[in-house]
N, C-alpha and C. Protein backbone atom coordinates (compact mmCIF):
# COMPACT_ATOMS: atom_id res chain seq x y z
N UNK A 1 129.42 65.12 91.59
CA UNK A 1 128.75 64.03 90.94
C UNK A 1 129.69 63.45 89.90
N UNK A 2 129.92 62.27 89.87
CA UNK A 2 130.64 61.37 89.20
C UNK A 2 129.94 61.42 87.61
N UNK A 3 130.79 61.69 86.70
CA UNK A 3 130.04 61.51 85.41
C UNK A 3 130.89 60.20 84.59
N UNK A 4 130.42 59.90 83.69
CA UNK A 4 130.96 58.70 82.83
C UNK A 4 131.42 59.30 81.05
N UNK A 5 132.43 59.33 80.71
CA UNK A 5 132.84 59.96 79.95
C UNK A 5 132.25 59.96 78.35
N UNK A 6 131.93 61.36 78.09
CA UNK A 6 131.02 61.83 77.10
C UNK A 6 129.56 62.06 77.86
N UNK A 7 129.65 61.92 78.70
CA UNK A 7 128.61 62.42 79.28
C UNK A 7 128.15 63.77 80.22
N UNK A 8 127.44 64.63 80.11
CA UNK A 8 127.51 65.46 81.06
C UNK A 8 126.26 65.53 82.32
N UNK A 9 126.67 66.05 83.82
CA UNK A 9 125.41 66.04 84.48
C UNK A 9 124.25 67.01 83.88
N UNK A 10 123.05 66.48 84.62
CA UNK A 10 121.90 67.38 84.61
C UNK A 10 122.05 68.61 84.61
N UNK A 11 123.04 68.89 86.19
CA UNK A 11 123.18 70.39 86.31
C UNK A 11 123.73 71.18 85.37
N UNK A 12 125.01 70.82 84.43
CA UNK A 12 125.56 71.43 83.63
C UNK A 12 124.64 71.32 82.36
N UNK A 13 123.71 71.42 81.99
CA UNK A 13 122.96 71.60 80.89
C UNK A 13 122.16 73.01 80.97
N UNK A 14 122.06 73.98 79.89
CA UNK A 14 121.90 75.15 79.63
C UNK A 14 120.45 74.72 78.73
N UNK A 15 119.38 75.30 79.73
CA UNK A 15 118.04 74.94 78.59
C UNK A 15 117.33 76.14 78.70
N UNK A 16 117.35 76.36 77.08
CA UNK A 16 116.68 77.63 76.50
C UNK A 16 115.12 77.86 77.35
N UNK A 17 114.99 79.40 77.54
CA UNK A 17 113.63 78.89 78.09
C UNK A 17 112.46 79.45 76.48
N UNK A 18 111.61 78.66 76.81
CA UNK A 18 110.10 78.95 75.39
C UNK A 18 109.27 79.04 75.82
N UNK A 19 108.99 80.70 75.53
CA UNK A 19 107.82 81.32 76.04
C UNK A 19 106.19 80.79 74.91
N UNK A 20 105.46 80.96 75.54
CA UNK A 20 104.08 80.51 74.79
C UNK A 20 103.60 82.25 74.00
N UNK A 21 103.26 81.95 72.69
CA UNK A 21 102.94 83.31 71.91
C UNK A 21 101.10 82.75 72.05
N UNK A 22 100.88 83.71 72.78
CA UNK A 22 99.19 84.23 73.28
C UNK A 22 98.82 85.17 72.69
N UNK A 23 97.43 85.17 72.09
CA UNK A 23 97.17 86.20 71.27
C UNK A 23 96.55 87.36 72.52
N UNK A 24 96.08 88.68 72.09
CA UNK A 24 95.55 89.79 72.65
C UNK A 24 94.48 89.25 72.44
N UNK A 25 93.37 89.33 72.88
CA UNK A 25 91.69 89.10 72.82
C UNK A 25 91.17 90.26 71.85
N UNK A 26 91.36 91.56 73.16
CA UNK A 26 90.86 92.60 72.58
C UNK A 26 91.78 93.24 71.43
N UNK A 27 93.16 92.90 70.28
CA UNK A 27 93.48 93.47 69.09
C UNK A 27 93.34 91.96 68.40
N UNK A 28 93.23 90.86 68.45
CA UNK A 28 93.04 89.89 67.44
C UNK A 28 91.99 89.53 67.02
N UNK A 29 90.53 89.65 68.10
CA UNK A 29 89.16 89.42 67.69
C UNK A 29 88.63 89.98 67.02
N UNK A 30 87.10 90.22 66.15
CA UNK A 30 86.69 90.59 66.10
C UNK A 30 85.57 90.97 66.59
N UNK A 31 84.80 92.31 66.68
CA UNK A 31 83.80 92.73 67.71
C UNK A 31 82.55 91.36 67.86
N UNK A 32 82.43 90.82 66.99
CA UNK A 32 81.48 89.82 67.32
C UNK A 32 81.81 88.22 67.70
N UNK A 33 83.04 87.92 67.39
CA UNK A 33 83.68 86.38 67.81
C UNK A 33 84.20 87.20 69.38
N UNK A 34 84.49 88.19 69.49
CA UNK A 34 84.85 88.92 71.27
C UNK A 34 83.72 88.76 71.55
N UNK A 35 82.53 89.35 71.67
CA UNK A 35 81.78 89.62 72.32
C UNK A 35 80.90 88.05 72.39
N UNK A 36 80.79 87.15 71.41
CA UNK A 36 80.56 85.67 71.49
C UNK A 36 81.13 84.78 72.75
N UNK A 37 82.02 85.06 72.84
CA UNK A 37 83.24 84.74 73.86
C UNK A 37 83.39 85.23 74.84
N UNK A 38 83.06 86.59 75.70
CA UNK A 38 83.56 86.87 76.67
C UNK A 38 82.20 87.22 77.42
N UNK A 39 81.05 87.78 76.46
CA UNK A 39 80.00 88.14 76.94
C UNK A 39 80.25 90.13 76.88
N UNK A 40 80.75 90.52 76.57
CA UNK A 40 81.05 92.22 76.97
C UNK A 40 81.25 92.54 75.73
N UNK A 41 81.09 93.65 75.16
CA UNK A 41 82.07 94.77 74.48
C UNK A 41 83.56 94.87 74.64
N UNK A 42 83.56 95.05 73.41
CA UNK A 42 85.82 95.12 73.60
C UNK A 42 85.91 96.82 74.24
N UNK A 43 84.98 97.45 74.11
CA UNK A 43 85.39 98.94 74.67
C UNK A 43 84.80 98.63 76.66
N UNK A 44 83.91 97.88 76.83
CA UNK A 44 83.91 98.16 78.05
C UNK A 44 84.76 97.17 78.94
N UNK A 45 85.60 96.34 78.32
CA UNK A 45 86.88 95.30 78.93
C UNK A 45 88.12 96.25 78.92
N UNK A 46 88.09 97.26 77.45
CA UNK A 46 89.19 98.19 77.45
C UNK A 46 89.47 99.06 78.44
N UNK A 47 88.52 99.39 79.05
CA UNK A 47 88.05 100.26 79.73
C UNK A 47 88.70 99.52 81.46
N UNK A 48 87.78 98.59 81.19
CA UNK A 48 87.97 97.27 83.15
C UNK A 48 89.55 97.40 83.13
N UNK A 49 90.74 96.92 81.92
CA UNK A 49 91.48 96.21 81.69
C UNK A 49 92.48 97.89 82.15
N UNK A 50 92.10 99.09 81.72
CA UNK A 50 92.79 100.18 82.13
C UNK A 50 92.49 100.81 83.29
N UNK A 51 91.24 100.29 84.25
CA UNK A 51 91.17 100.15 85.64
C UNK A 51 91.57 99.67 86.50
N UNK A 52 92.11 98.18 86.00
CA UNK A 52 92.58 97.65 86.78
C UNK A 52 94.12 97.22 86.23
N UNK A 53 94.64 98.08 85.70
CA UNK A 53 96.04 98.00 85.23
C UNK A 53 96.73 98.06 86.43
N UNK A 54 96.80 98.98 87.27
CA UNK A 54 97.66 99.56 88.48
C UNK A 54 97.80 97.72 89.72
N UNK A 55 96.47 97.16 90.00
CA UNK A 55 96.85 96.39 90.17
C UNK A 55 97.05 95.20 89.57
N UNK A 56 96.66 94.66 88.39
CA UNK A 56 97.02 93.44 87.70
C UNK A 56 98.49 93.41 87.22
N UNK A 57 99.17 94.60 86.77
CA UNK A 57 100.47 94.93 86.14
C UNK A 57 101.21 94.79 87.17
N UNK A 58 102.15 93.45 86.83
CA UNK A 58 103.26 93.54 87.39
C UNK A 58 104.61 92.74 86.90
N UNK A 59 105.65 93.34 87.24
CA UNK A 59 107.20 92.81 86.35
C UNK A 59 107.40 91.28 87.26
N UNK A 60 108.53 90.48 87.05
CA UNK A 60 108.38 89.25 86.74
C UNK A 60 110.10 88.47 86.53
N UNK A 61 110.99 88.30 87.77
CA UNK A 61 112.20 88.19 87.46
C UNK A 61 111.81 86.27 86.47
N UNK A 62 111.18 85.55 86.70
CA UNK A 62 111.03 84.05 86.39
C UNK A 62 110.42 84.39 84.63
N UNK A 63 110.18 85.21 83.95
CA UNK A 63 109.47 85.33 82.98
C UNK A 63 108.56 86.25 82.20
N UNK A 64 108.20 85.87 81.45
CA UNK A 64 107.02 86.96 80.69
C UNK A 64 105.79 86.64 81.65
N UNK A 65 105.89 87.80 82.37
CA UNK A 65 104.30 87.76 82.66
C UNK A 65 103.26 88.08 82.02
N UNK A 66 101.76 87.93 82.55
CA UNK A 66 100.98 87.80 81.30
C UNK A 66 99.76 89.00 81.57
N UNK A 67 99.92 89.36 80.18
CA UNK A 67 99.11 91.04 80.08
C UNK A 67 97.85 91.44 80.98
N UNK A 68 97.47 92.22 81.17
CA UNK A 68 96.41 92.43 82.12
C UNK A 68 95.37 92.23 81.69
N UNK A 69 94.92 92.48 79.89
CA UNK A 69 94.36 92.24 78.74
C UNK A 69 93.46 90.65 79.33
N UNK A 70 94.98 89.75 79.53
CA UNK A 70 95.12 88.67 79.19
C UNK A 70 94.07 87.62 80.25
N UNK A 71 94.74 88.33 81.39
CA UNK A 71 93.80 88.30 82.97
C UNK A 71 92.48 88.66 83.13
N UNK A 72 92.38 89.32 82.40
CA UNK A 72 90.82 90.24 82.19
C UNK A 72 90.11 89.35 81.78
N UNK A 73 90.89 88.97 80.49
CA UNK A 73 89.50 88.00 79.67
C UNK A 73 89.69 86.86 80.02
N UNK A 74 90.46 86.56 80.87
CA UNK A 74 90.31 84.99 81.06
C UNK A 74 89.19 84.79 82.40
N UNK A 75 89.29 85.61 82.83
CA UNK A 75 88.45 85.62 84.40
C UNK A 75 87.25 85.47 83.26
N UNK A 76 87.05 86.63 82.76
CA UNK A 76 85.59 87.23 82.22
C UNK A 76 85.05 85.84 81.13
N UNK A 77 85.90 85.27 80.55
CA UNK A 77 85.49 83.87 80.07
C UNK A 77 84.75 82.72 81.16
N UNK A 78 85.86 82.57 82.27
CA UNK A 78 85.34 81.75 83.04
C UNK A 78 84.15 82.16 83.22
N UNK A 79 83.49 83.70 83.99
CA UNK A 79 82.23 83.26 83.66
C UNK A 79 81.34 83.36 82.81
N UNK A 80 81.62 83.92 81.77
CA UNK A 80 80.82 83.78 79.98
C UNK A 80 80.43 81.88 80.25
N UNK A 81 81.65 81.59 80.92
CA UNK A 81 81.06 79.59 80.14
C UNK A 81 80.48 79.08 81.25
N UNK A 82 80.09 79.83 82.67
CA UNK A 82 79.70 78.82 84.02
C UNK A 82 80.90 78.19 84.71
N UNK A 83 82.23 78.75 83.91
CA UNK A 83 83.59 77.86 84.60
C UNK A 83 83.55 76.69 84.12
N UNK A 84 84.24 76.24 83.30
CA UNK A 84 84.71 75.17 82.42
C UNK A 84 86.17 75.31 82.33
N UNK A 85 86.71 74.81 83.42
CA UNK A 85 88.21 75.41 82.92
C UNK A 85 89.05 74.57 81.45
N UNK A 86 88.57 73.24 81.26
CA UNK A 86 89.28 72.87 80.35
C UNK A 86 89.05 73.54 78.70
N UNK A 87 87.88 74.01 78.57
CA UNK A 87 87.54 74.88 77.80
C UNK A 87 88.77 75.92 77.80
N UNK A 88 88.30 76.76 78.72
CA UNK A 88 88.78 78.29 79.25
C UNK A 88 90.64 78.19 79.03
N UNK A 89 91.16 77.34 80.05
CA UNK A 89 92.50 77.17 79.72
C UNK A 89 92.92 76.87 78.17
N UNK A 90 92.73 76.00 77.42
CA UNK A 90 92.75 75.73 76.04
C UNK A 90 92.55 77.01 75.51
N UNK A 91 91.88 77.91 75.45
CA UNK A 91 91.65 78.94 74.85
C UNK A 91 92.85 80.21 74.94
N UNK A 92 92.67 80.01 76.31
CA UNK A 92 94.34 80.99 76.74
C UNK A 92 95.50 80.35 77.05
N UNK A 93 95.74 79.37 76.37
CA UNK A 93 97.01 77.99 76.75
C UNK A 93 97.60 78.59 78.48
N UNK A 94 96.71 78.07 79.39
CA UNK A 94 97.61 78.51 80.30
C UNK A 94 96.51 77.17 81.36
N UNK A 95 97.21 76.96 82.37
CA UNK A 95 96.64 75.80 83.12
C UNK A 95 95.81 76.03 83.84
N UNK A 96 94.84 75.08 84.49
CA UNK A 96 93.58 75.57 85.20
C UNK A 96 94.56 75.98 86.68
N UNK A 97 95.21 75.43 87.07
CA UNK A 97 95.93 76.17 88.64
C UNK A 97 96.24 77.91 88.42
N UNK A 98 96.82 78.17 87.24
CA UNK A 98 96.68 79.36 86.90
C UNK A 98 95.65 80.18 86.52
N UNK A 99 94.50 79.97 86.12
CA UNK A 99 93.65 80.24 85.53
C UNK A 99 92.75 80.74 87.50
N UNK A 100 92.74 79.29 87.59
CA UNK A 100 91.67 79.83 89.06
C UNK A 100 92.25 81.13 89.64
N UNK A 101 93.47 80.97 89.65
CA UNK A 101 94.22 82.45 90.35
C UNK A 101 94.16 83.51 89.71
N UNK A 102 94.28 83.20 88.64
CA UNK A 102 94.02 84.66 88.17
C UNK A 102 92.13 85.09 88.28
N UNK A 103 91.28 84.31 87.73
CA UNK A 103 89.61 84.41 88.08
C UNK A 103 89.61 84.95 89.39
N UNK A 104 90.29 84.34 90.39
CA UNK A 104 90.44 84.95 91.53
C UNK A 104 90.76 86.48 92.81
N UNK A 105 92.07 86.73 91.55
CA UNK A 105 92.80 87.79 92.07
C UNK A 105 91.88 89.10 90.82
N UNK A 106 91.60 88.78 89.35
CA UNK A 106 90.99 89.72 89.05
C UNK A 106 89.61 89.85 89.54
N UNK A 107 88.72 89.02 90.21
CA UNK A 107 87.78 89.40 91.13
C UNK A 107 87.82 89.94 91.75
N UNK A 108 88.50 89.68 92.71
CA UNK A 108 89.26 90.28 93.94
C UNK A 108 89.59 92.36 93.63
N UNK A 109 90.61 92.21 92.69
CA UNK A 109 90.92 93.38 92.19
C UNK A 109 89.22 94.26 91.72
N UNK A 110 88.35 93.45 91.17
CA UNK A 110 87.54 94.59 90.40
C UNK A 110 86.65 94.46 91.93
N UNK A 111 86.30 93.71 92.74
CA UNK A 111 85.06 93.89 93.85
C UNK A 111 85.91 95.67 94.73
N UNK A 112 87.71 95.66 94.48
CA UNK A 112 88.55 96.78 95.57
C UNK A 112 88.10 97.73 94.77
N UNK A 113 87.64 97.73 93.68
CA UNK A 113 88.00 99.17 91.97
C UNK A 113 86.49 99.09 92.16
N UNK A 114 84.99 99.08 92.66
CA UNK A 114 83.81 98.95 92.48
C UNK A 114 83.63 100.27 92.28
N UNK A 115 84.18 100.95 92.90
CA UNK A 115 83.76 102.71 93.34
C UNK A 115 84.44 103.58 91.98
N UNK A 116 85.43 103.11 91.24
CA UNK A 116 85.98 103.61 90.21
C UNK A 116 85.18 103.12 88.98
N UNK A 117 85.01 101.89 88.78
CA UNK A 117 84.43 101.10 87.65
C UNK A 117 82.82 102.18 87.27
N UNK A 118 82.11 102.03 88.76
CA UNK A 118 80.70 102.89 88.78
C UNK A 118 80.90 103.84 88.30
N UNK A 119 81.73 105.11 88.48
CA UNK A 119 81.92 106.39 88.01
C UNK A 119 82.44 106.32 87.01
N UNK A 120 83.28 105.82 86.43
CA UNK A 120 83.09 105.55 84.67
C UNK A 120 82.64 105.27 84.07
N UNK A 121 81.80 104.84 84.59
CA UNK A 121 80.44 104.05 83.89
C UNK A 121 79.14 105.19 83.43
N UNK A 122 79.03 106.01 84.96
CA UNK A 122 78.17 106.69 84.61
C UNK A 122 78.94 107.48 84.15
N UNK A 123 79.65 108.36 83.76
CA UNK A 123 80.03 109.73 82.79
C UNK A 123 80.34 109.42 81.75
N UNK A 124 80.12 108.37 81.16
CA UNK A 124 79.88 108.06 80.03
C UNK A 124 78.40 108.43 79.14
C-alpha cells in the first residue's frame, strides 16, 4: 500500500486494547439492592455460580473473559425484569447479542446441572 509521506497505513498502527472494569454483583452489592435486582439471595447464586463453574469457566486467547459470577447474574436479571435487554445490558455494560448468549448458554448449563442444583438444595 502506497502511503503519502508522514503518513502511516491502517495496518501499521498498534492499538492498545481497553478492557471494560465490571463490577462483581455478588462482592459489590448489598444483600438487599442484590436481592432487589436479581430476585435470589447472594448465598443461593453463590452457590448456582460454584455449580456451574466447571461449565461457564473458560480461558480466552481474544481477551478477558467474563466471570461466571458475571453470567449468572446477568441471565438471572434477564428474568428478574421479563427480559428487557436494554435495561439488563446497561447494567452489565455488555451488548444485548451478548447478553442473549449468555441467558442462553447459562440456561442451557443449569437445565444439564438440574440433578446437582436439587441435591444441594436439599442437604441444606
Amino acid at each position: 500500500m502506497a502511503s503519502c509521506s508522514g503518513y502511516q497505513s491502517i495496518d501499521h498502527i498498534d492499538r492498545l486494547r481497553q478492557y471494560k472494569t465490571r463490577i462483581n454483583p455478588l462482592e459489590d452489592l448489598d444483600l438487599e439492592v442484590f436481592f432487589d435486582r436479581y430476585r435470589f439471595p447472594k448465598d443461593v447464586v453463590f452457590d448456582l455460580c460454584n455449580t456451574l463453574r466447571p461449565q461457564l469457566q473458560h480461558s480466552t486467547h481474544r481477551g478477558k473473559s467474563l466471570s461466571v459470577e458475571i453470567q449468572v447474574c446477568t441471565a438471572l436479571r434477564y428474568y428478574s425484569q421479563g427480559g428487557y435487554l436494554p435495561v439488563i445490558g446497561y447494567i452489565h455494560d455488555i451488548s444485548k447479542v451478548l447478553h442473549m448468549y449468555l441467558k442462553n448458554f447459562v440456561t442451557l448449563m443449569t437445565i444439564t446441572s438440574i440433578g446437582t442444583l436439587v441435591n444441594t438444595a436439599s442437604n441444606k
